[in-house]
C-alpha atoms as a PDB file:
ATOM      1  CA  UNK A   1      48.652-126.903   2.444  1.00  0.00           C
ATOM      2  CA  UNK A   2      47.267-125.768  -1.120  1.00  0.00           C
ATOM      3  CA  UNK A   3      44.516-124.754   0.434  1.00  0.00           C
ATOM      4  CA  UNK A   4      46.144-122.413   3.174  1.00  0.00           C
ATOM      5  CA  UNK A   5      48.260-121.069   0.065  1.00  0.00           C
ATOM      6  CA  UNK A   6      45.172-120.084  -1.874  1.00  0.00           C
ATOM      7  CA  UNK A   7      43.072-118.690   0.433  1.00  0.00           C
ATOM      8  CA  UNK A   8      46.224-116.485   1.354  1.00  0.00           C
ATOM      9  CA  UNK A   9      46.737-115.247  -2.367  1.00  0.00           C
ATOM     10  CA  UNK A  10      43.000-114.705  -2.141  1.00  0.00           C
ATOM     11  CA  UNK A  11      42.993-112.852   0.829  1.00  0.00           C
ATOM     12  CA  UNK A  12      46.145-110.815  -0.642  1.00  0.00           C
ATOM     13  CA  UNK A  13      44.375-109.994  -3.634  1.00  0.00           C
ATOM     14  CA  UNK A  14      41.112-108.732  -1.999  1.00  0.00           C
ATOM     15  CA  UNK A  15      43.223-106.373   0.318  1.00  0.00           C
ATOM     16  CA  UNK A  16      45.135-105.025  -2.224  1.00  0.00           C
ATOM     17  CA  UNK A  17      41.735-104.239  -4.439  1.00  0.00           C
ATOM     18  CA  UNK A  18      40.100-102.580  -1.061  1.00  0.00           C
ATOM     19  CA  UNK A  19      42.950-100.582  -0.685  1.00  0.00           C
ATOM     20  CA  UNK A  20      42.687 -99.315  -4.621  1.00  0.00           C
ATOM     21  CA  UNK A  21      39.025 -98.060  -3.949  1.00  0.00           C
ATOM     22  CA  UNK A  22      39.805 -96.047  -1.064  1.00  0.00           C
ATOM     23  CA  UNK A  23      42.346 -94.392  -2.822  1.00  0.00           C
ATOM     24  CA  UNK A  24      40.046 -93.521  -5.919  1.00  0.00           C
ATOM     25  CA  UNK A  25      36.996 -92.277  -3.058  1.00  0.00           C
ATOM     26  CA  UNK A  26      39.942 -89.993  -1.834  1.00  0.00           C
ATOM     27  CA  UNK A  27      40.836 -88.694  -5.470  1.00  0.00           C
ATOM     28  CA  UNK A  28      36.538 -88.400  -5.893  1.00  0.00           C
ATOM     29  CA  UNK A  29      36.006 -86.381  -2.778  1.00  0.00           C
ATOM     30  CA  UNK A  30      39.283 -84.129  -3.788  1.00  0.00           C
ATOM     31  CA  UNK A  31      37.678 -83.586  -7.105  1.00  0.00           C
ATOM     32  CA  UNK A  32      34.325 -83.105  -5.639  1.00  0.00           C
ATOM     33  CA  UNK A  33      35.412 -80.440  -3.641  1.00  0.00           C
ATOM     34  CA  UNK A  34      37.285 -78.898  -5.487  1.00  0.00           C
ATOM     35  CA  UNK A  35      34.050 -78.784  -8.232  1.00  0.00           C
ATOM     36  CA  UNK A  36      32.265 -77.513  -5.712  1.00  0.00           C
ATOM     37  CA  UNK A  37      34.726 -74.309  -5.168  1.00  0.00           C
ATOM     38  CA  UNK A  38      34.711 -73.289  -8.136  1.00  0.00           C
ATOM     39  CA  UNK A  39      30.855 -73.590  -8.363  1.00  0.00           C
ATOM     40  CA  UNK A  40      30.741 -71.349  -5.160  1.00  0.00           C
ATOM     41  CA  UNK A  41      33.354 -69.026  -6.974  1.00  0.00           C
ATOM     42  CA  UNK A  42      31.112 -69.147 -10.090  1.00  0.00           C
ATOM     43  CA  UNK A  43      27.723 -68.157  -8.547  1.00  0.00           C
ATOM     44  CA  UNK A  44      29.638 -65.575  -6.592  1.00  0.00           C
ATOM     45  CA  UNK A  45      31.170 -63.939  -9.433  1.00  0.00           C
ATOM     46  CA  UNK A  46      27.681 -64.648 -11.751  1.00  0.00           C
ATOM     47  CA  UNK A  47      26.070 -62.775  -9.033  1.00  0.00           C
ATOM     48  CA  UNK A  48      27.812 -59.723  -8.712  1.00  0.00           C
ATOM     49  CA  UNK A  49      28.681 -59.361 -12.346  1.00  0.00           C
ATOM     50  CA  UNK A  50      24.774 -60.210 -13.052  1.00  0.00           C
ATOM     51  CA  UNK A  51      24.167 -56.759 -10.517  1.00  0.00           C
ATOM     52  CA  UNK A  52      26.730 -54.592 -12.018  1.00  0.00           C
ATOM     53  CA  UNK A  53      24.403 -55.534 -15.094  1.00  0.00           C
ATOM     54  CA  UNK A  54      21.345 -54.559 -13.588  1.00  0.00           C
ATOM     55  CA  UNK A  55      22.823 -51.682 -12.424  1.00  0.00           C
ATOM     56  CA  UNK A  56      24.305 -50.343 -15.658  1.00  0.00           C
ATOM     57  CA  UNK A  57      21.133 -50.235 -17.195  1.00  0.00           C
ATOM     58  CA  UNK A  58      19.798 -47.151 -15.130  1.00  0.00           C
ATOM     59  CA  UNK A  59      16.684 -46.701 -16.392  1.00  0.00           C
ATOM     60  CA  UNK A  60      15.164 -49.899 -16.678  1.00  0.00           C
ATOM     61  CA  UNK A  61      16.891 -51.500 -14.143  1.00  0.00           C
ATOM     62  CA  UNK A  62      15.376 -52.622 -10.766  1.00  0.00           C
ATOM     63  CA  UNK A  63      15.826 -51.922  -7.549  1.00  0.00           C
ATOM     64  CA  UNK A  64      18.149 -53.756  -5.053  1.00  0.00           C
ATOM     65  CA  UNK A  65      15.724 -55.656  -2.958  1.00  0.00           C
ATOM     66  CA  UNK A  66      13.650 -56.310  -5.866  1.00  0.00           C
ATOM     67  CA  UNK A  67      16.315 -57.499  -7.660  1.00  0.00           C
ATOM     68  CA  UNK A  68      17.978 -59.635  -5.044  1.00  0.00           C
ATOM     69  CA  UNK A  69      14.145 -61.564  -4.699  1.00  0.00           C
ATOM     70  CA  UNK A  70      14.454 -62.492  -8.121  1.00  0.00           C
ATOM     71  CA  UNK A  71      17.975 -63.507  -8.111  1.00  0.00           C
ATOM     72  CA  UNK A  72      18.249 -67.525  -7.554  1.00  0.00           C
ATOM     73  CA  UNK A  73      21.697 -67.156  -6.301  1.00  0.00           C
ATOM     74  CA  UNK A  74      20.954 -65.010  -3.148  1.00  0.00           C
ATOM     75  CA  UNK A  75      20.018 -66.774   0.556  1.00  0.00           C
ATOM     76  CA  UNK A  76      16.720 -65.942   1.997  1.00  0.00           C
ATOM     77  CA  UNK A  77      18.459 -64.492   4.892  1.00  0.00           C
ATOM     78  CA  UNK A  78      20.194 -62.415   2.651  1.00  0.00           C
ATOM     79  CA  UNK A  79      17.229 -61.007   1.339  1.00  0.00           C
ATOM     80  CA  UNK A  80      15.805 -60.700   4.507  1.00  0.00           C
ATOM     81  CA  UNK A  81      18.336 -59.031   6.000  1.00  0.00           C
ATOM     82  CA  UNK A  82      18.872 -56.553   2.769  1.00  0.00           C
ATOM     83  CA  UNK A  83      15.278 -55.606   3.642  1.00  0.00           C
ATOM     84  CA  UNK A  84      15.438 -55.247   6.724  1.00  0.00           C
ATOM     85  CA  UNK A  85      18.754 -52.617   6.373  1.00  0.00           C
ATOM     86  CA  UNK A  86      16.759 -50.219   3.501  1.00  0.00           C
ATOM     87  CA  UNK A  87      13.604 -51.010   5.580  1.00  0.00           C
ATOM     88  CA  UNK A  88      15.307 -49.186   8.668  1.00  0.00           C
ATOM     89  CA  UNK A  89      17.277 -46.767   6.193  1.00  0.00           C
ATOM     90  CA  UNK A  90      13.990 -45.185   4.568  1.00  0.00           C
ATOM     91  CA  UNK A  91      12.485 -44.772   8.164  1.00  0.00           C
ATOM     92  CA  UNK A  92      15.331 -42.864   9.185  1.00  0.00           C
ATOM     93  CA  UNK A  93      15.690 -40.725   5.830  1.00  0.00           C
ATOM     94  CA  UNK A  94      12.868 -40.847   4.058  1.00  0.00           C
ATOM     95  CA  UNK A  95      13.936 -39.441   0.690  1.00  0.00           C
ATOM     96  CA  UNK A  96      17.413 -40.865   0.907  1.00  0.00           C
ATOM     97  CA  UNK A  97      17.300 -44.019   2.749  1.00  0.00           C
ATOM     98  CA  UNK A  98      21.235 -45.357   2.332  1.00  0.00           C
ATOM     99  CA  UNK A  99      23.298 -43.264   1.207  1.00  0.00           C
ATOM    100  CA  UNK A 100      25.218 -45.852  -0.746  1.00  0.00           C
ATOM    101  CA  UNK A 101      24.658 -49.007  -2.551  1.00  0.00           C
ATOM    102  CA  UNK A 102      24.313 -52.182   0.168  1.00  0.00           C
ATOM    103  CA  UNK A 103      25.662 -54.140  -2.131  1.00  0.00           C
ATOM    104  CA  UNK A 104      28.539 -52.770  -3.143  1.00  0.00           C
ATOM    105  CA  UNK A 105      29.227 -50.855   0.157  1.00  0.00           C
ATOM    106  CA  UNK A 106      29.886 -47.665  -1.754  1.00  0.00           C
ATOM    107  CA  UNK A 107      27.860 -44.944  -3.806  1.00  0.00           C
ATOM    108  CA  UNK A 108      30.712 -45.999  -7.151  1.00  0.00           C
ATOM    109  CA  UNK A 109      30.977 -49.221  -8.714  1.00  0.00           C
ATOM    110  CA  UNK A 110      33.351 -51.104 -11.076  1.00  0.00           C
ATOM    111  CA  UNK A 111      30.923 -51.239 -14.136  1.00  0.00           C
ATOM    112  CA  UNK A 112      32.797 -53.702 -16.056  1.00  0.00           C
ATOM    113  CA  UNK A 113      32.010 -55.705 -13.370  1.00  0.00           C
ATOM    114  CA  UNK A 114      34.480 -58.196 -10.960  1.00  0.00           C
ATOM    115  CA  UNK A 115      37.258 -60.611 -11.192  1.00  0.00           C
ATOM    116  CA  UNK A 116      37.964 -62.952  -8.647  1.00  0.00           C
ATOM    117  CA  UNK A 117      40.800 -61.548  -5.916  1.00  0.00           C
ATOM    118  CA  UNK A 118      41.132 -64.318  -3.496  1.00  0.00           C
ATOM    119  CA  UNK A 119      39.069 -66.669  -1.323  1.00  0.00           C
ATOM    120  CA  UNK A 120      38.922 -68.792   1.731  1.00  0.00           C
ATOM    121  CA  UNK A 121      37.988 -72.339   1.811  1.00  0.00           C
ATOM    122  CA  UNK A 122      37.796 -72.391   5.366  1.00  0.00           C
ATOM    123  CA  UNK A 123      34.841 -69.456   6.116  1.00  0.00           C
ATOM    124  CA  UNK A 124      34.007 -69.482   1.834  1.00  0.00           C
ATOM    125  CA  UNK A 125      34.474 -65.978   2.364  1.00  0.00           C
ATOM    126  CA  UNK A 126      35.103 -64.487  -1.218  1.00  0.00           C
ATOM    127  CA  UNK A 127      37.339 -61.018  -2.435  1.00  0.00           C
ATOM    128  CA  UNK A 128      36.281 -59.944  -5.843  1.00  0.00           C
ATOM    129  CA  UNK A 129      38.385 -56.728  -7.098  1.00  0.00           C
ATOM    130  CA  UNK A 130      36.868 -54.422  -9.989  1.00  0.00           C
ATOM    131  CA  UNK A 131      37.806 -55.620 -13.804  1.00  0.00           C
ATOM    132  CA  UNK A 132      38.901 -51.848 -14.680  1.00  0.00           C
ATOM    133  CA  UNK A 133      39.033 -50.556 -10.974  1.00  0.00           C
ATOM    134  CA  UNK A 134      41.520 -53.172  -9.249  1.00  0.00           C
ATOM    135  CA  UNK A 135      41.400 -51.431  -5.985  1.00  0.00           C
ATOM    136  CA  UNK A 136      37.832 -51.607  -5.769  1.00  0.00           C
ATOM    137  CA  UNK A 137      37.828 -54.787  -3.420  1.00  0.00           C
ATOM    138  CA  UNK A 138      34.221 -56.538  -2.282  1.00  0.00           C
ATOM    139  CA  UNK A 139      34.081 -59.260   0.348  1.00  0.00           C
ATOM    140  CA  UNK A 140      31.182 -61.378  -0.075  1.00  0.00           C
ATOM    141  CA  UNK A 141      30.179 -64.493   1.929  1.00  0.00           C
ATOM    142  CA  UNK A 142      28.441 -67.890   0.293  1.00  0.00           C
ATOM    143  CA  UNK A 143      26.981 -70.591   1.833  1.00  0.00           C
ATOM    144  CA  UNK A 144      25.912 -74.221   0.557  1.00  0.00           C
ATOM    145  CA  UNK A 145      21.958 -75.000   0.631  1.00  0.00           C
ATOM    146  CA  UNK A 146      20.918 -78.015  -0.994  1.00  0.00           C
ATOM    147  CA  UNK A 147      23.848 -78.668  -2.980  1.00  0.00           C
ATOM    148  CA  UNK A 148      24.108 -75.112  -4.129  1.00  0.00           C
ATOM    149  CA  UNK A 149      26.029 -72.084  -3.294  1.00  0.00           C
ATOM    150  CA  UNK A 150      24.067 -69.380  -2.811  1.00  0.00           C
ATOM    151  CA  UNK A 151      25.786 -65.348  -1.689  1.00  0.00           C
ATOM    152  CA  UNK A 152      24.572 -64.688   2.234  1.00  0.00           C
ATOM    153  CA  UNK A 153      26.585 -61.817   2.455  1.00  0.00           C
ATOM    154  CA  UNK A 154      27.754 -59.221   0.525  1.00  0.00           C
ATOM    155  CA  UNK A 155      29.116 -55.265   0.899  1.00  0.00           C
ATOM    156  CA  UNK A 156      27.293 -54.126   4.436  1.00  0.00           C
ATOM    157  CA  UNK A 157      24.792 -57.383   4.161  1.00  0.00           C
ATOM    158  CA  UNK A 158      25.381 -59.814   6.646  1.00  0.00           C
ATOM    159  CA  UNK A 159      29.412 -59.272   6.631  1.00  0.00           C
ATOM    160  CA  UNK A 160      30.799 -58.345   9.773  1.00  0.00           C
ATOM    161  CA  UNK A 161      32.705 -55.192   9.963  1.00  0.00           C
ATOM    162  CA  UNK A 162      36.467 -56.968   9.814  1.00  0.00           C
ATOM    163  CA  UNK A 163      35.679 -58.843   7.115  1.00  0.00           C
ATOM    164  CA  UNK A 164      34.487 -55.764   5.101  1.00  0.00           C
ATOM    165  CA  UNK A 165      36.668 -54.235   2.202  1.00  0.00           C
ATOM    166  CA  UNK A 166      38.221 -51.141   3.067  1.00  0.00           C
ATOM    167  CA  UNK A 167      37.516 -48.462   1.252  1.00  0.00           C
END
């Protein structure tokens, strides 16, 4: 009978401690994704501010597509797909190619750069509004490769027309 009584406070004892660790993986993976939104937030908002940069410089600043290859926080199809549009837009106008900036979907820019405005954990679609031009709204789109988030669409790149700002 001491026996039956042990193994039963033993058996109580180990449930209850099973229990307690999936509880703290629950809190872990809560945690872990919400560090991982606000790293996707982060690199979205490094990015963009980090153009608004290059773009302020005028002179010595580099051109989009050049600039996006360099930038670790862009996806290659991003890049290729940026290409691709200015490719097709310098074929078609030679001495103007776009007549706006890709990236910002617009000829003007916020240059104080962009605040976060809202975004969607579902499609991790991000809004970013302008610092000093709140009503300058630009969706972007990030994706997660390898562990990091990296911007796959942004102003006319690789964002579908209902998902664009309006402007």
């Amino acid at each position: 009978m001491k026996h039956i009584l042990i193994l039963t406070l033993i058996f109580c004892a180990s449930c209850g401690q099973s229990t307690d660790t999936k509880v703290s993986t629950g809190k872990n993976v809560v945690q872990s994704t919400e560090v991982g939104q606000e790293k996707l937030i982060e690199n979205a908002l490094a990015f963009i501010n980090s153009y608004v940069d290059n773009c302020n410089k005028t002179k010595e600043s580099v051109g989009v597509v050049e600039f996006t290859n360099s930038n670790k926080l862009t996806a290659q199809s991003f890049r290729k797909e940026l290409k691709k549009i200015m490719d097709e837009a310098y074929k078609l106008d030679p001495e103007m190619g776009l007549e706006a900036d890709p990236i910002f979907d617009a000829q003007d820019y916020p240059d104080k750069g962009f605040e976060l405005d809202s975004f969607d954990e579902r499609t991790n679609y991000v809004v970013v509004k302008g610092k000093d031009w709140p009503d300058f709204k630009l969706t972007m789109k990030m994706i997660n490769n390898k562990n990091n988030w990296l911007v796959d669409g942004c102003g006319i790149i690789n964002i579908p027309n209902d998902k664009r700002s309006e402007r």
